[in-house]
C-alpha atoms as a PDB file:
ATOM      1  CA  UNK A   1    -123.816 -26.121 -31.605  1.00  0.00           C
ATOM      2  CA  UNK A   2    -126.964 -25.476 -34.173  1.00  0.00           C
ATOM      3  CA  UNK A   3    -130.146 -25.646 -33.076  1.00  0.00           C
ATOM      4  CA  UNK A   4    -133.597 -26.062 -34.946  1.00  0.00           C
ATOM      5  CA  UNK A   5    -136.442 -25.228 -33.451  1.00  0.00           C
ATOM      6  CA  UNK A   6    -140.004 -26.447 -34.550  1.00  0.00           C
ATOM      7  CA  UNK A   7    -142.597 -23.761 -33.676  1.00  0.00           C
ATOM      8  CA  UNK A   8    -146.443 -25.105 -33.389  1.00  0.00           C
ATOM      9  CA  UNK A   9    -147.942 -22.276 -32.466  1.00  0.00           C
ATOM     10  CA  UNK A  10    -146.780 -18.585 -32.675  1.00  0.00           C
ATOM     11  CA  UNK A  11    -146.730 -17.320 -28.573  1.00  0.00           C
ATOM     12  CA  UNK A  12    -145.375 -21.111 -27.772  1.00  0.00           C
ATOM     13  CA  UNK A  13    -141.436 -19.539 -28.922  1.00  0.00           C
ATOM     14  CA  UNK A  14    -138.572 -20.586 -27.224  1.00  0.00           C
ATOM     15  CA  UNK A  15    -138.821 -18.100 -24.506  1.00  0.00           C
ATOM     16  CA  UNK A  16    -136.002 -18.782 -22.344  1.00  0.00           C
ATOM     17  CA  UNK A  17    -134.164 -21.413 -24.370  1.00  0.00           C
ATOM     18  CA  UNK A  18    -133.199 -17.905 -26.148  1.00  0.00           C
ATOM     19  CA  UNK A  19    -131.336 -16.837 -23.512  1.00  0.00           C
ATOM     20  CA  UNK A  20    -129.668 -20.320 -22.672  1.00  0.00           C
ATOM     21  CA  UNK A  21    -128.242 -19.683 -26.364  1.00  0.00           C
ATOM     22  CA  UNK A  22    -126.564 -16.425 -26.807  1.00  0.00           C
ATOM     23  CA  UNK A  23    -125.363 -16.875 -23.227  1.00  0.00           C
ATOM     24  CA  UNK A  24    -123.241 -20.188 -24.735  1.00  0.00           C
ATOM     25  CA  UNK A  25    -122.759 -18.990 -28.018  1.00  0.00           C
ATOM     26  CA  UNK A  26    -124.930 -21.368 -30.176  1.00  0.00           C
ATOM     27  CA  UNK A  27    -126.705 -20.754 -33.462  1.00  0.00           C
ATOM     28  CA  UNK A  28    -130.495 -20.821 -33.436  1.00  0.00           C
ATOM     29  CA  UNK A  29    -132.747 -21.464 -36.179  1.00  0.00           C
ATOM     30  CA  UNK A  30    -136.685 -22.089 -36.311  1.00  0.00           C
ATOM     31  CA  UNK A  31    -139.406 -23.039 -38.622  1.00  0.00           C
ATOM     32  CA  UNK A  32    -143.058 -21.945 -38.053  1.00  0.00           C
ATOM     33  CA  UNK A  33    -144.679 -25.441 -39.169  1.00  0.00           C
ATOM     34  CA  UNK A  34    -148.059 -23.927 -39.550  1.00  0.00           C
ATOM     35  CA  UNK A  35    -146.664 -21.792 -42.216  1.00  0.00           C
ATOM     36  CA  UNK A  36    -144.302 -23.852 -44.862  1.00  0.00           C
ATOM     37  CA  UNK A  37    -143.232 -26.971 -45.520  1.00  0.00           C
ATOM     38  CA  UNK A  38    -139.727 -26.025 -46.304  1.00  0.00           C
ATOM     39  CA  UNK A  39    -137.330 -28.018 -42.717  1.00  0.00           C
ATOM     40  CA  UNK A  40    -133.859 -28.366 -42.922  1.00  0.00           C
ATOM     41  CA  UNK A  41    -132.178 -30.866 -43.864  1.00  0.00           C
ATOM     42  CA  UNK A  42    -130.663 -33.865 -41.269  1.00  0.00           C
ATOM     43  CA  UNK A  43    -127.025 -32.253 -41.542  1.00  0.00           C
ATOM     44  CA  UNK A  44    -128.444 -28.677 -40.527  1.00  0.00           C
ATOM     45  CA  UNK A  45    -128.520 -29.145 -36.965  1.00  0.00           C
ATOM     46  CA  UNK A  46    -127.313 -30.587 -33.855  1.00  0.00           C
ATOM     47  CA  UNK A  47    -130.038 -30.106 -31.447  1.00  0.00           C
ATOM     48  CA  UNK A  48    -134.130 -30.480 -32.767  1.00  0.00           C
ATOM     49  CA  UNK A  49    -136.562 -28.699 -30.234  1.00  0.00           C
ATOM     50  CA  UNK A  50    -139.885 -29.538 -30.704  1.00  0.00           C
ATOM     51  CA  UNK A  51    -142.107 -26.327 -29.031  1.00  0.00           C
ATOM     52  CA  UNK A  52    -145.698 -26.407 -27.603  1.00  0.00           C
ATOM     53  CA  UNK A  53    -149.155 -25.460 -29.312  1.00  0.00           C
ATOM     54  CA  UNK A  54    -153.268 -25.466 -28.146  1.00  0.00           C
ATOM     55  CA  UNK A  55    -153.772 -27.881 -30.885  1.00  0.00           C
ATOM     56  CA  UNK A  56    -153.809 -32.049 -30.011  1.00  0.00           C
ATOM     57  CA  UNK A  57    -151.025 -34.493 -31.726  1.00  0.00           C
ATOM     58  CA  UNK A  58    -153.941 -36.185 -33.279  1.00  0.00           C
ATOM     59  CA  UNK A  59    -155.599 -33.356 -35.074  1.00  0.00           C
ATOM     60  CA  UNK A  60    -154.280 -34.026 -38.619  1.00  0.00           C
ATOM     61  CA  UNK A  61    -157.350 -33.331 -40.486  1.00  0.00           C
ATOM     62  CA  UNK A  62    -157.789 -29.939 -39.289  1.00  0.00           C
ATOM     63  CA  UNK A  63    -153.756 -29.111 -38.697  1.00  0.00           C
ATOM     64  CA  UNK A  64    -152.598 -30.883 -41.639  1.00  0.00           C
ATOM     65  CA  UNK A  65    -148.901 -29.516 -41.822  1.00  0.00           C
ATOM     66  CA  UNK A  66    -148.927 -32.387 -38.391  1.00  0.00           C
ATOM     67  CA  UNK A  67    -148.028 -34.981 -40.783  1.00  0.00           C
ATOM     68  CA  UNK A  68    -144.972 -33.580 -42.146  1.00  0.00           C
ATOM     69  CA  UNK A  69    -143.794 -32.800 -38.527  1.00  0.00           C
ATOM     70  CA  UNK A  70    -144.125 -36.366 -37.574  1.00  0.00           C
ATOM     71  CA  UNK A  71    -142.857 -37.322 -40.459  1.00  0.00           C
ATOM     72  CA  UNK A  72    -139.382 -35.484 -39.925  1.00  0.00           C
ATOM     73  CA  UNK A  73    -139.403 -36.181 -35.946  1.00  0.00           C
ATOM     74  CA  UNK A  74    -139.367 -40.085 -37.047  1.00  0.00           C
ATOM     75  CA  UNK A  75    -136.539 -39.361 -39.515  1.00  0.00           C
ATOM     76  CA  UNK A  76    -134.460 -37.511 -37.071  1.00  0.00           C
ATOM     77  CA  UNK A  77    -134.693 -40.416 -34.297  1.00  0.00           C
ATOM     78  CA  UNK A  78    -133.553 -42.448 -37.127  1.00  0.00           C
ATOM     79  CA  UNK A  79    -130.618 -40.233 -37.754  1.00  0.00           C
ATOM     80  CA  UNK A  80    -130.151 -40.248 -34.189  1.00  0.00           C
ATOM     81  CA  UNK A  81    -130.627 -36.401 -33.739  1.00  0.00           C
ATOM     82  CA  UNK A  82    -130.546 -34.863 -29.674  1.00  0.00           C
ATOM     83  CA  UNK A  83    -134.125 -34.300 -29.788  1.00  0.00           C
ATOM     84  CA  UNK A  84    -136.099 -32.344 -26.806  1.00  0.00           C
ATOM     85  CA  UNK A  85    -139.875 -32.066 -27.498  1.00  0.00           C
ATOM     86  CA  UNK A  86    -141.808 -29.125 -25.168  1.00  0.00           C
ATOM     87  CA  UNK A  87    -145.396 -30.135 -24.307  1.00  0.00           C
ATOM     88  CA  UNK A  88    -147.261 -30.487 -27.255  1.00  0.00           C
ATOM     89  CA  UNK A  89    -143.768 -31.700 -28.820  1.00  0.00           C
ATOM     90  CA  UNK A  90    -143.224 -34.046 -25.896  1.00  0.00           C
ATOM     91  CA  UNK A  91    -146.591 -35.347 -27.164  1.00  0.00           C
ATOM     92  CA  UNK A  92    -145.552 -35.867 -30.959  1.00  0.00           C
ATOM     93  CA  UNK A  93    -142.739 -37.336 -30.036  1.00  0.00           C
ATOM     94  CA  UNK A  94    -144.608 -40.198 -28.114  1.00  0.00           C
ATOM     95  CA  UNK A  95    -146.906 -40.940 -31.038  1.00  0.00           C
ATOM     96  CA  UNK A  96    -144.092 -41.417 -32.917  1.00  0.00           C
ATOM     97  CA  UNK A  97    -142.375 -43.533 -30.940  1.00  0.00           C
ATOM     98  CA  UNK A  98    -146.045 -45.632 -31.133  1.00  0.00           C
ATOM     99  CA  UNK A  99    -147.690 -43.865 -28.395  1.00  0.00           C
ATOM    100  CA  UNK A 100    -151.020 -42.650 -27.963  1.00  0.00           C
ATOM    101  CA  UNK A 101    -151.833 -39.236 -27.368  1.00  0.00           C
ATOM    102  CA  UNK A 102    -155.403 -38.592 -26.219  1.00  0.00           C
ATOM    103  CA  UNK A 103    -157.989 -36.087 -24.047  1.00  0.00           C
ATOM    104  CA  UNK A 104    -156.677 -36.111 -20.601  1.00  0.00           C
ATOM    105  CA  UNK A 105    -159.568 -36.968 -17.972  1.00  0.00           C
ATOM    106  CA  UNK A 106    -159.016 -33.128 -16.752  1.00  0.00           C
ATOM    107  CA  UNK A 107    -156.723 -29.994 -17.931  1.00  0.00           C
ATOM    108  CA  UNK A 108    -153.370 -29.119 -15.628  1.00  0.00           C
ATOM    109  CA  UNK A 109    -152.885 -25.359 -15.620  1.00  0.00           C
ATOM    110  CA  UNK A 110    -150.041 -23.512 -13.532  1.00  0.00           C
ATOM    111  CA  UNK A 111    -147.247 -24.322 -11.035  1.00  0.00           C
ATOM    112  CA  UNK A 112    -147.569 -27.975 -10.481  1.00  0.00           C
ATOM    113  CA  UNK A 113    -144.876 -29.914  -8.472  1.00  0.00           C
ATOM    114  CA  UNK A 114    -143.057 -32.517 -10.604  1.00  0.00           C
ATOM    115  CA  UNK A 115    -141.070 -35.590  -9.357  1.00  0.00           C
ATOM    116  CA  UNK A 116    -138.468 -37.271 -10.887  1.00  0.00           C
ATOM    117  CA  UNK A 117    -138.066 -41.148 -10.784  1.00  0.00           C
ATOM    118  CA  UNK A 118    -134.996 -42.331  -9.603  1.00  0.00           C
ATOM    119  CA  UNK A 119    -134.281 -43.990 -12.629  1.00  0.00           C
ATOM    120  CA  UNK A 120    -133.442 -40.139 -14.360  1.00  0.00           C
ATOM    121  CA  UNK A 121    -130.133 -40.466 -12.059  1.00  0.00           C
ATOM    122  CA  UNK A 122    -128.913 -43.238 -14.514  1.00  0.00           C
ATOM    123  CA  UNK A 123    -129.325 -40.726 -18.023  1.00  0.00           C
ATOM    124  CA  UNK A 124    -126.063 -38.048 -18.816  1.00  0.00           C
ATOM    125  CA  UNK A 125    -129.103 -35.604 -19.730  1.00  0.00           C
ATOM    126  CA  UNK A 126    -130.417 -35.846 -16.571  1.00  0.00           C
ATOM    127  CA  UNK A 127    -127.392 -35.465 -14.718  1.00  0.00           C
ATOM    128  CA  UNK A 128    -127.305 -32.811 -11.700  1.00  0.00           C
ATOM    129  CA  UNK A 129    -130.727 -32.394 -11.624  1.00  0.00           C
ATOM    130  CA  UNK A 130    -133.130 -31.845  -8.757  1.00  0.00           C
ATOM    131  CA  UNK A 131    -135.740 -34.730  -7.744  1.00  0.00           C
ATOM    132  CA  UNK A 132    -138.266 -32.472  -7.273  1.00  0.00           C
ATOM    133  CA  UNK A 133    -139.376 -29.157  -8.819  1.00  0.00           C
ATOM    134  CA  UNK A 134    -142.675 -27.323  -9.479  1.00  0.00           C
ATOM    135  CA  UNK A 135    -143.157 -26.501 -13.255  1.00  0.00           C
ATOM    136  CA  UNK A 136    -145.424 -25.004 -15.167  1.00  0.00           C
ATOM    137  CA  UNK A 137    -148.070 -27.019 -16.559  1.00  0.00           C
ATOM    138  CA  UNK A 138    -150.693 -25.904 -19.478  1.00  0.00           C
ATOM    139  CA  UNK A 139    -152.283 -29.436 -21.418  1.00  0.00           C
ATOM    140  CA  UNK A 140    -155.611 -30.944 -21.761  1.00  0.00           C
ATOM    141  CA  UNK A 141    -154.205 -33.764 -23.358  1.00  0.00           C
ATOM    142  CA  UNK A 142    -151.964 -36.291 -22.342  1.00  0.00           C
ATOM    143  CA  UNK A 143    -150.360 -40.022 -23.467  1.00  0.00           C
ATOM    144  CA  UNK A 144    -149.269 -43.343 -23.291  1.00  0.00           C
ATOM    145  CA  UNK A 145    -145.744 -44.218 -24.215  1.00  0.00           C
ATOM    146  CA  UNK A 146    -144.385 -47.272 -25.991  1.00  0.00           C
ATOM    147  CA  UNK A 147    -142.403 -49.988 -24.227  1.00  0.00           C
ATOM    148  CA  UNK A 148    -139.439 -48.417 -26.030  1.00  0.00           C
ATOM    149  CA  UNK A 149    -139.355 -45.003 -23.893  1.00  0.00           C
ATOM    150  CA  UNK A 150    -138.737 -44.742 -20.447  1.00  0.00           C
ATOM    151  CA  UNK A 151    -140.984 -42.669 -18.011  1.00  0.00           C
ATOM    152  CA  UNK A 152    -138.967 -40.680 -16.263  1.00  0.00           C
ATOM    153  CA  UNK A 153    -141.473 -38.192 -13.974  1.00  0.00           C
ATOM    154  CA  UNK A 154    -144.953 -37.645 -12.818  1.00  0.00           C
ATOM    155  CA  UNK A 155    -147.263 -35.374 -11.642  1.00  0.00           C
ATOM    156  CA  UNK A 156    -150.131 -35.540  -9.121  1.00  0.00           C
ATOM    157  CA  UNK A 157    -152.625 -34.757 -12.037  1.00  0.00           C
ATOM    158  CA  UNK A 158    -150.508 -36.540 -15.193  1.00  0.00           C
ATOM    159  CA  UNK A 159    -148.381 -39.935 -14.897  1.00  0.00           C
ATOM    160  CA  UNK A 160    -146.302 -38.952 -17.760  1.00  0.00           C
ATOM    161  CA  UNK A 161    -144.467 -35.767 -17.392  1.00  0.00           C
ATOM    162  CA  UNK A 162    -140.646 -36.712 -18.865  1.00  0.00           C
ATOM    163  CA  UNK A 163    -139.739 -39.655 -20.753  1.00  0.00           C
ATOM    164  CA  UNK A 164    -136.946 -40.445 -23.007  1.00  0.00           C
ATOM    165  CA  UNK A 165    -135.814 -42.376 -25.304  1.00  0.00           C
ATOM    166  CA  UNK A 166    -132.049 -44.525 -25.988  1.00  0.00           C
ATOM    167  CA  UNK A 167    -129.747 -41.369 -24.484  1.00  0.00           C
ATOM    168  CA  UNK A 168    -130.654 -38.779 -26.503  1.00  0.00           C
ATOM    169  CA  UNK A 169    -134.162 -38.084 -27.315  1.00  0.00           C
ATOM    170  CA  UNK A 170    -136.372 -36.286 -24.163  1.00  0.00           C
ATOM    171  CA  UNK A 171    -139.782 -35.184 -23.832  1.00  0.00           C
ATOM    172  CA  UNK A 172    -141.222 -32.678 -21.344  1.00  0.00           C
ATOM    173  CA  UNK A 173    -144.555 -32.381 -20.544  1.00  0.00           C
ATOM    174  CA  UNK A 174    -144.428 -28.980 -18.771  1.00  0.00           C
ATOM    175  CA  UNK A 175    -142.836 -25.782 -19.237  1.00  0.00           C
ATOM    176  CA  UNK A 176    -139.360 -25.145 -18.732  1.00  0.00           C
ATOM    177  CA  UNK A 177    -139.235 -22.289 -20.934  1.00  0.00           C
ATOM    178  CA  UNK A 178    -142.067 -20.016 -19.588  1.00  0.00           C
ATOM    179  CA  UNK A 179    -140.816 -16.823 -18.353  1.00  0.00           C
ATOM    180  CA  UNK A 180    -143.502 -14.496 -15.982  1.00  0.00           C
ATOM    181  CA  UNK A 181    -143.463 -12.358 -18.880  1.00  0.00           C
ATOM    182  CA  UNK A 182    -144.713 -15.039 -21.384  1.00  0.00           C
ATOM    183  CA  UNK A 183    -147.086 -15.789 -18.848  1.00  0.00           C
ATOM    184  CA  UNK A 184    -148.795 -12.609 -18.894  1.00  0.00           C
ATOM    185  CA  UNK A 185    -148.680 -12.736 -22.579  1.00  0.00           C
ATOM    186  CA  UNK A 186    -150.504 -16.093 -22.656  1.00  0.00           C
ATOM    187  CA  UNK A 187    -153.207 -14.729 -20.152  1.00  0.00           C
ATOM    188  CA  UNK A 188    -153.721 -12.010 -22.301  1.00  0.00           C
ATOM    189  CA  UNK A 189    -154.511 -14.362 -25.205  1.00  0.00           C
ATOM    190  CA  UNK A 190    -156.442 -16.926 -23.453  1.00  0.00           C
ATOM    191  CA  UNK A 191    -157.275 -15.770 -19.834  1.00  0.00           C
ATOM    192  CA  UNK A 192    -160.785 -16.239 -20.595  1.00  0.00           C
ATOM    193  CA  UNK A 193    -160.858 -19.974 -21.225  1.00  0.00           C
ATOM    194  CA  UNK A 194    -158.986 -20.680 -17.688  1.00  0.00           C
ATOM    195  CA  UNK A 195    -161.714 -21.758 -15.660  1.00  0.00           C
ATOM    196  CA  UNK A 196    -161.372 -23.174 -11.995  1.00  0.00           C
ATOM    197  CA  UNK A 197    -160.561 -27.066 -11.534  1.00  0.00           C
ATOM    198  CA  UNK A 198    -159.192 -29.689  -9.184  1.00  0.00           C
ATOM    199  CA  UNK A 199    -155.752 -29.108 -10.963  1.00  0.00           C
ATOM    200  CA  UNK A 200    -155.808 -25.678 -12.511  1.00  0.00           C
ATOM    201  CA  UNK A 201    -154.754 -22.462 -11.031  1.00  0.00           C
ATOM    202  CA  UNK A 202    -156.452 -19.356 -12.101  1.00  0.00           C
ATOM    203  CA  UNK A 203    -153.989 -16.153 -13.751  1.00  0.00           C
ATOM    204  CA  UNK A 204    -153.773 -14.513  -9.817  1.00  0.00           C
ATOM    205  CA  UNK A 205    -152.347 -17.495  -8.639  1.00  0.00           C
ATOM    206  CA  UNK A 206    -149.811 -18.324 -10.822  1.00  0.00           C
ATOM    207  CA  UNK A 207    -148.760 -14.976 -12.113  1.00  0.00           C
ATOM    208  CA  UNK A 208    -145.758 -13.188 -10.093  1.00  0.00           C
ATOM    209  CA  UNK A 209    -144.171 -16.753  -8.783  1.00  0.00           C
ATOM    210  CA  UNK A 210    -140.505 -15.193  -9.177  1.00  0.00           C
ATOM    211  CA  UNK A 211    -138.711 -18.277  -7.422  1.00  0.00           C
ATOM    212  CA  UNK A 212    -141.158 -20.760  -9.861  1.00  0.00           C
ATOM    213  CA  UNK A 213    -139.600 -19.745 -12.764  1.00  0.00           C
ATOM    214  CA  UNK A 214    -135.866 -19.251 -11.513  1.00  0.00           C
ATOM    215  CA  UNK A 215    -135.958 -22.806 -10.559  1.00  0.00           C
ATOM    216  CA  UNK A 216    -137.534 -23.985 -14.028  1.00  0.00           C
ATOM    217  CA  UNK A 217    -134.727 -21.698 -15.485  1.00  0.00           C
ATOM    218  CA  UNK A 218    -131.886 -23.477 -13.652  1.00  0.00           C
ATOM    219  CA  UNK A 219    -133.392 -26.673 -14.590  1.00  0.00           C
ATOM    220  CA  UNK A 220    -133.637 -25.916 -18.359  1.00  0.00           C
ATOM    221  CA  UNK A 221    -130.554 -24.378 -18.423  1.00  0.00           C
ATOM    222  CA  UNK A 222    -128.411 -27.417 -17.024  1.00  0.00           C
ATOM    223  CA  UNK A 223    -130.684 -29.849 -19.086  1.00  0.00           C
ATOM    224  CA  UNK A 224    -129.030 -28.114 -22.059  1.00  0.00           C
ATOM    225  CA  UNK A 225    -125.811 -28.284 -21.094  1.00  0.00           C
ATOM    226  CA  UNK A 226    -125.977 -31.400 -20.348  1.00  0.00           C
ATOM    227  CA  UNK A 227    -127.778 -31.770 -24.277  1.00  0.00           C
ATOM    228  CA  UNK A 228    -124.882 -29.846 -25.448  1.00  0.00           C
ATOM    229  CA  UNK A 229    -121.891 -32.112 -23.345  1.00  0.00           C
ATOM    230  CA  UNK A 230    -123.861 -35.282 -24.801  1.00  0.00           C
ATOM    231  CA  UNK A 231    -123.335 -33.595 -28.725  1.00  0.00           C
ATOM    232  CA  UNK A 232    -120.417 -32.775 -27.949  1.00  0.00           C
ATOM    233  CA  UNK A 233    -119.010 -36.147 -26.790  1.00  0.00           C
ATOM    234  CA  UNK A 234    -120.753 -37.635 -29.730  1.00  0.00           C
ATOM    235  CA  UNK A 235    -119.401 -35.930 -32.721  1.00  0.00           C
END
């Protein structure tokens, strides 16, 4: 399987979506947005993952290189392309779709439970996956979705934290893909703006949570394979 991955912003990689692919064998490719306008082309990949960033979906005028992103994300839904948008790329995703993605009332930082509807049970992609799992969360913004998509999990903090749309286009709110070590990278880049809130957990608390991040592993993991089953089955 080939996957493309879209990356916003340079520490917001694909973490451990890496591992996920050498461990099954897949071919990985990425473009840094922010950097050049030259994306594959439709037949070049399988699998589009759309990664985070600290910019918002709707800051065109001072992020520019946006427009071509949304631009290609609306072609590949109309290729039908697997798509799975991360965050920031759950967000573009949702504006595409005719969403609105917009300020959230307050910013969710660190290990936040997330609970699945139980309409995920009737999507393939969401197939042997638990109900309920803490995640980790790092967005001030947030966003409506379009009668089209289906929201598929919430958050104490943020109503839409997985949606997706037909059977084969998914976007995530949180972090999957965060390993402890990125963590500590992030901190070291932007410790200083965490500040205390109703729904954000300073660096000491959400540093170190070993079993946190095995069961967001587990979880990404088996939502890829069951990406990979649904490509698979469609080709």
């Amino acid at each position: 399987m080939r996957i493309h991955a879209f990356i916003n912003y340079s520490i917001a990689d694909l973490g451990m979506i890496n591992e996920w692919t050498v461990n099954r064998g897949h071919t990985v490719t990425t473009t840094a947005v922010y950097e050049t306008s030259e994306l594959p082309g439709m037949d070049d990949f399988d699998l589009l993952i759309v990664l985070g960033g600290v910019m918002g979906a709707y800051e065109e005028e001072e992020n520019p290189w946006l427009r071509l992103e949304k631009k290609f994300i609306s072609e590949a839904i109309k290729n039908n392309k697997a798509i799975l948008g991360i965050c920031l790329g759950a967000q573009l995703i949702a504006e595409v779709l005719g969403g609105t993605v917009y300020p959230h009332s307050h910013q969710e930082i660190g290990w936040w439970s997330v609970h699945f509807l139980d309409k995920a049970k009737d999507y393939k992609l969401f197939e042997g996956l638990p109900q309920k799992l803490p995640f980790f969360q790092y967005h001030g913004d947030t966003f409506d979705l379009p009668e089209s998509a289906t929201r598929l999990a919430e958050s104490e903090a943020t109503r839409n934290q997985a949606f997706i749309y037909k059977e084969n286009v998914v976007g995530l709110q949180f972090h999957p893909e965060f390993s402890d070590k990125k963590l500590k990278e992030i901190v070291l880049q932007h410790g200083d703006e965490i500040e205390s809130g109703d729904y954000i957990q300073l660096p000491n608390e959400f540093l170190g949570m070993d079993s946190n991040v095995k069961g967001a592993k587990n979880f990404l993991f088996k939502l890829l394979d069951n990406f990979e089953s649904k490509i698979k089955t469609s080709v």
